[in-house]
N, C-alpha and C. Protein backbone atom coordinates (compact mmCIF):
# COMPACT_ATOMS: atom_id res chain seq x y z
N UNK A 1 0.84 -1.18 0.00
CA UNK A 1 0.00 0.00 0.00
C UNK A 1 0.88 1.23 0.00
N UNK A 2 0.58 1.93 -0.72
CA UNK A 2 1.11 3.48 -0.68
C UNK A 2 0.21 4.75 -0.42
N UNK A 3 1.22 5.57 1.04
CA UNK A 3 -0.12 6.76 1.22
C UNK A 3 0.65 7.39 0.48
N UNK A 4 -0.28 8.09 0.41
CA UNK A 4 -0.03 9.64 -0.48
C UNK A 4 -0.91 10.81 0.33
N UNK A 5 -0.40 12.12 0.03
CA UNK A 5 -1.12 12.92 0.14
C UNK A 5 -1.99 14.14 -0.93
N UNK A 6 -3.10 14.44 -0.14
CA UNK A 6 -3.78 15.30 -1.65
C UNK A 6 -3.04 16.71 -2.31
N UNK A 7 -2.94 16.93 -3.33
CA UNK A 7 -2.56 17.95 -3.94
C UNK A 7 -2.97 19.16 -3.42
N UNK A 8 -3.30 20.58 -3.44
CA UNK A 8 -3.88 21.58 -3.74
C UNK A 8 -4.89 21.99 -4.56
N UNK A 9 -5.95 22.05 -4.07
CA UNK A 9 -7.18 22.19 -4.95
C UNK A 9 -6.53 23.11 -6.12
N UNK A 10 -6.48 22.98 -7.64
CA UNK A 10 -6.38 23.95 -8.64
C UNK A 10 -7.61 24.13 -9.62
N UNK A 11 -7.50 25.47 -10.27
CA UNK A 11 -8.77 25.61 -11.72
C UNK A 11 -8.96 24.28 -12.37
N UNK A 12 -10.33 23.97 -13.39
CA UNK A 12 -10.37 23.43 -14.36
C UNK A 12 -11.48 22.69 -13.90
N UNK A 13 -11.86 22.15 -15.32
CA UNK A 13 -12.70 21.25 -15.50
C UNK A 13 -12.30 19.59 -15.74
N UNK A 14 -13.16 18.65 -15.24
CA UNK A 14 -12.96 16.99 -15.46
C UNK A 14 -13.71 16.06 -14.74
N UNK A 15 -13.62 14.87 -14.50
CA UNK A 15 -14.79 14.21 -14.63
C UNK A 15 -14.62 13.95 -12.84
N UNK A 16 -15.59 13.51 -11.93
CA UNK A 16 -15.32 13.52 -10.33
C UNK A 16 -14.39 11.89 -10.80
N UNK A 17 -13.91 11.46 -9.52
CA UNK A 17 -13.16 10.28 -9.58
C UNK A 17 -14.08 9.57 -8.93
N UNK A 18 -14.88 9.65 -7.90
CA UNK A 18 -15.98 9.29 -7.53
C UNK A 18 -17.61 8.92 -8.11
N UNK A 19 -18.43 9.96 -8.40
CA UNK A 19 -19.54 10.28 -9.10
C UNK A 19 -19.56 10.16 -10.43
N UNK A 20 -18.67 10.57 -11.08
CA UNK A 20 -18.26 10.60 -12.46
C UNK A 20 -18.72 11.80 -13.15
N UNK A 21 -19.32 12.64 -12.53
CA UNK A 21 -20.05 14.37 -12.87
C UNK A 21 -18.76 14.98 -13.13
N UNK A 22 -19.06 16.19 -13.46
CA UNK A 22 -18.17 17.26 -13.96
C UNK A 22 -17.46 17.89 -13.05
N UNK A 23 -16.64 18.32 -12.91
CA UNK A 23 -15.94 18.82 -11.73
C UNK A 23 -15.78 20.36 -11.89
N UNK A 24 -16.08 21.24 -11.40
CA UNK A 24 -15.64 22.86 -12.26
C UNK A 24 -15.30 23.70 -11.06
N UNK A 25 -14.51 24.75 -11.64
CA UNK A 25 -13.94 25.57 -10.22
C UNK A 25 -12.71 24.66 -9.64
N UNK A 26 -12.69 25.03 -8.45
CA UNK A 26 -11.38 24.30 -7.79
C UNK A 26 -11.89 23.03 -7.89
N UNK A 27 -11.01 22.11 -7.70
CA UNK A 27 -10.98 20.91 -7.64
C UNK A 27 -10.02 19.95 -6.80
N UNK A 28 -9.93 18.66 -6.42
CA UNK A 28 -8.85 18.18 -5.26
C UNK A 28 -9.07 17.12 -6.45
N UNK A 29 -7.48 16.93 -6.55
CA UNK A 29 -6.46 16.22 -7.63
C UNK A 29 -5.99 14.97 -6.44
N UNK A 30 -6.05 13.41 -6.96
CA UNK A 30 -5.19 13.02 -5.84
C UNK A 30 -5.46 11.51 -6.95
N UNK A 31 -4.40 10.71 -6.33
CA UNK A 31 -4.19 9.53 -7.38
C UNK A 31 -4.80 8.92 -9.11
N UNK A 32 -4.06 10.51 -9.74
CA UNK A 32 -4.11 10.59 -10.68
C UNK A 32 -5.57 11.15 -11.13
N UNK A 33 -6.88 11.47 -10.44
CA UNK A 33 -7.79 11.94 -10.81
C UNK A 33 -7.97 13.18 -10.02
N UNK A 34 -9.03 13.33 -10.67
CA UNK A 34 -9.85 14.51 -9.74
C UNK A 34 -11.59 14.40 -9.15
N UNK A 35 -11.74 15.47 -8.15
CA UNK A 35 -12.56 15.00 -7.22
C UNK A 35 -13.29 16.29 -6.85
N UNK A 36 -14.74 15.70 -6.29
CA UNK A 36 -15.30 17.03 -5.71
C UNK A 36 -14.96 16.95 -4.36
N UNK A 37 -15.01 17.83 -3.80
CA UNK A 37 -14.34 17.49 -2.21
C UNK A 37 -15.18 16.86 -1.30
N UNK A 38 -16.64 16.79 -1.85
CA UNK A 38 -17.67 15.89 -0.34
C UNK A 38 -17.72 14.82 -1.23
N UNK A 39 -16.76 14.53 -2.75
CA UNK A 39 -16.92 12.79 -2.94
C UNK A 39 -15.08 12.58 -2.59
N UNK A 40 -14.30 12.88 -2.20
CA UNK A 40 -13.19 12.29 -1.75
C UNK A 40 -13.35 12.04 0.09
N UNK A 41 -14.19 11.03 -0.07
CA UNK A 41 -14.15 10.41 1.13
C UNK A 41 -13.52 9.21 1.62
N UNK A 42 -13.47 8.93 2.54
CA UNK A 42 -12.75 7.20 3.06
C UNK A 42 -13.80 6.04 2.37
N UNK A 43 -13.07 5.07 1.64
CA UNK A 43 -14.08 4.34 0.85
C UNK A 43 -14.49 3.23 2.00
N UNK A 44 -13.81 3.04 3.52
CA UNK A 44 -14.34 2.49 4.48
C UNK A 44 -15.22 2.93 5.50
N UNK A 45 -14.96 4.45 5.69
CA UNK A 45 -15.77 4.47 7.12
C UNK A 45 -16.53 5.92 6.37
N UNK A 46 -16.47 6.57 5.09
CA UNK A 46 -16.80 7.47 4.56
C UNK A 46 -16.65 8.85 5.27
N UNK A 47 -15.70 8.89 6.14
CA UNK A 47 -15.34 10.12 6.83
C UNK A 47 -14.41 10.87 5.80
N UNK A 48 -14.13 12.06 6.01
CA UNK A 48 -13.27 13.55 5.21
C UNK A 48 -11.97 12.97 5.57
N UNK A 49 -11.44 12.87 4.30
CA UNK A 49 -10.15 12.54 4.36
C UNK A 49 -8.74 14.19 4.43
N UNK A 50 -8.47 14.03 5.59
CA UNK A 50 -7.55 15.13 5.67
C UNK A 50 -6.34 14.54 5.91
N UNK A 51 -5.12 15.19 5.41
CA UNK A 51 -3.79 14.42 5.91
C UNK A 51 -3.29 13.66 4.56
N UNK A 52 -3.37 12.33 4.98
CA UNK A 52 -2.74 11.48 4.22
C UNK A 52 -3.83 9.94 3.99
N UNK A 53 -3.43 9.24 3.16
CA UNK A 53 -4.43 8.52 3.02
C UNK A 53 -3.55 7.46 2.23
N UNK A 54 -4.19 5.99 1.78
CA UNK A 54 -3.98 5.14 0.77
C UNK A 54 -4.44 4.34 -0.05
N UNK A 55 -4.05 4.42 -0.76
CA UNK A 55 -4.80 4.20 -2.46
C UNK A 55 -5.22 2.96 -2.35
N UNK A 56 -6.25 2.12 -2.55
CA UNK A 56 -7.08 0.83 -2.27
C UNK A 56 -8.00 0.70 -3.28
N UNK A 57 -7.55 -0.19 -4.13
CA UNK A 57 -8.25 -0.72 -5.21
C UNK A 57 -8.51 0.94 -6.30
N UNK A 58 -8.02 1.73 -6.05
CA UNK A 58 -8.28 2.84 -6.91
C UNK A 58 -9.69 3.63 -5.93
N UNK A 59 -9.00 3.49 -4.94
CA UNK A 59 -10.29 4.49 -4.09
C UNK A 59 -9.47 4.47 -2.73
N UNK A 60 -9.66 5.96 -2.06
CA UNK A 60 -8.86 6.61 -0.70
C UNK A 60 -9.44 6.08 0.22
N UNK A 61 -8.80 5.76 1.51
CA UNK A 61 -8.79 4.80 2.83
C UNK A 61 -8.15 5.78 3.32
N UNK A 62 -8.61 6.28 4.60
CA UNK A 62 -8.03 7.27 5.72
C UNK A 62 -6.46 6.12 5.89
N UNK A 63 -5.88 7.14 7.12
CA UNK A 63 -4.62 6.37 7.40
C UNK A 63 -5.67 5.68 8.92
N UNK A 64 -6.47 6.02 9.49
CA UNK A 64 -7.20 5.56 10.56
C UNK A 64 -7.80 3.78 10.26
N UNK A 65 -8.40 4.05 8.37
CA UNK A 65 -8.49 2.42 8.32
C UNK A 65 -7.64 1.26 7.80
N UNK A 66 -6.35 1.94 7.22
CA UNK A 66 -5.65 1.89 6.21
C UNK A 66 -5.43 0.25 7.17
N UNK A 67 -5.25 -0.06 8.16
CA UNK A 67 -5.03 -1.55 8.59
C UNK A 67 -5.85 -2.49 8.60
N UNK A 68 -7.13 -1.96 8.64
CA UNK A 68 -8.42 -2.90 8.28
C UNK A 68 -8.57 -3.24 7.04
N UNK A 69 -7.71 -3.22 5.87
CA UNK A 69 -8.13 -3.59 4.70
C UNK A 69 -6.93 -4.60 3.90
């Protein structure tokens, strides 16, 4: 497993990494996609991922569940 942490929200448009909707205005960039910020949640306990996190099956896991999986 590898954490990573999220980028800096920047401009532009693209697809959510989550929802699959449009993303516009700022945006949060993080394992290679982009995201609206209330769909980059923990894909286990669905809490706000702040900090650091790890990439699981192509979806973010807090570092809180990152051992349960």
């Amino acid at each position: 497993m590898k954490e990573n942490n999220c980028s800096q929200p920047t401009g532009g448009s693209n697809l959510c990494g989550k929802c699959g909707k449009p993303v516009e205005g700022k945006i949060l960039k993080a394992m290679g996609k982009v995201w609206h910020h209330e769909c980059f949640v923990c894909a286990k306990c669905g809490g706000k991922i702040s900090g650091g996190f790890v990439n699981w099956d192509g979806k973010p896991v807090c570092k809180n569940c990152k051992d349960s999986i």
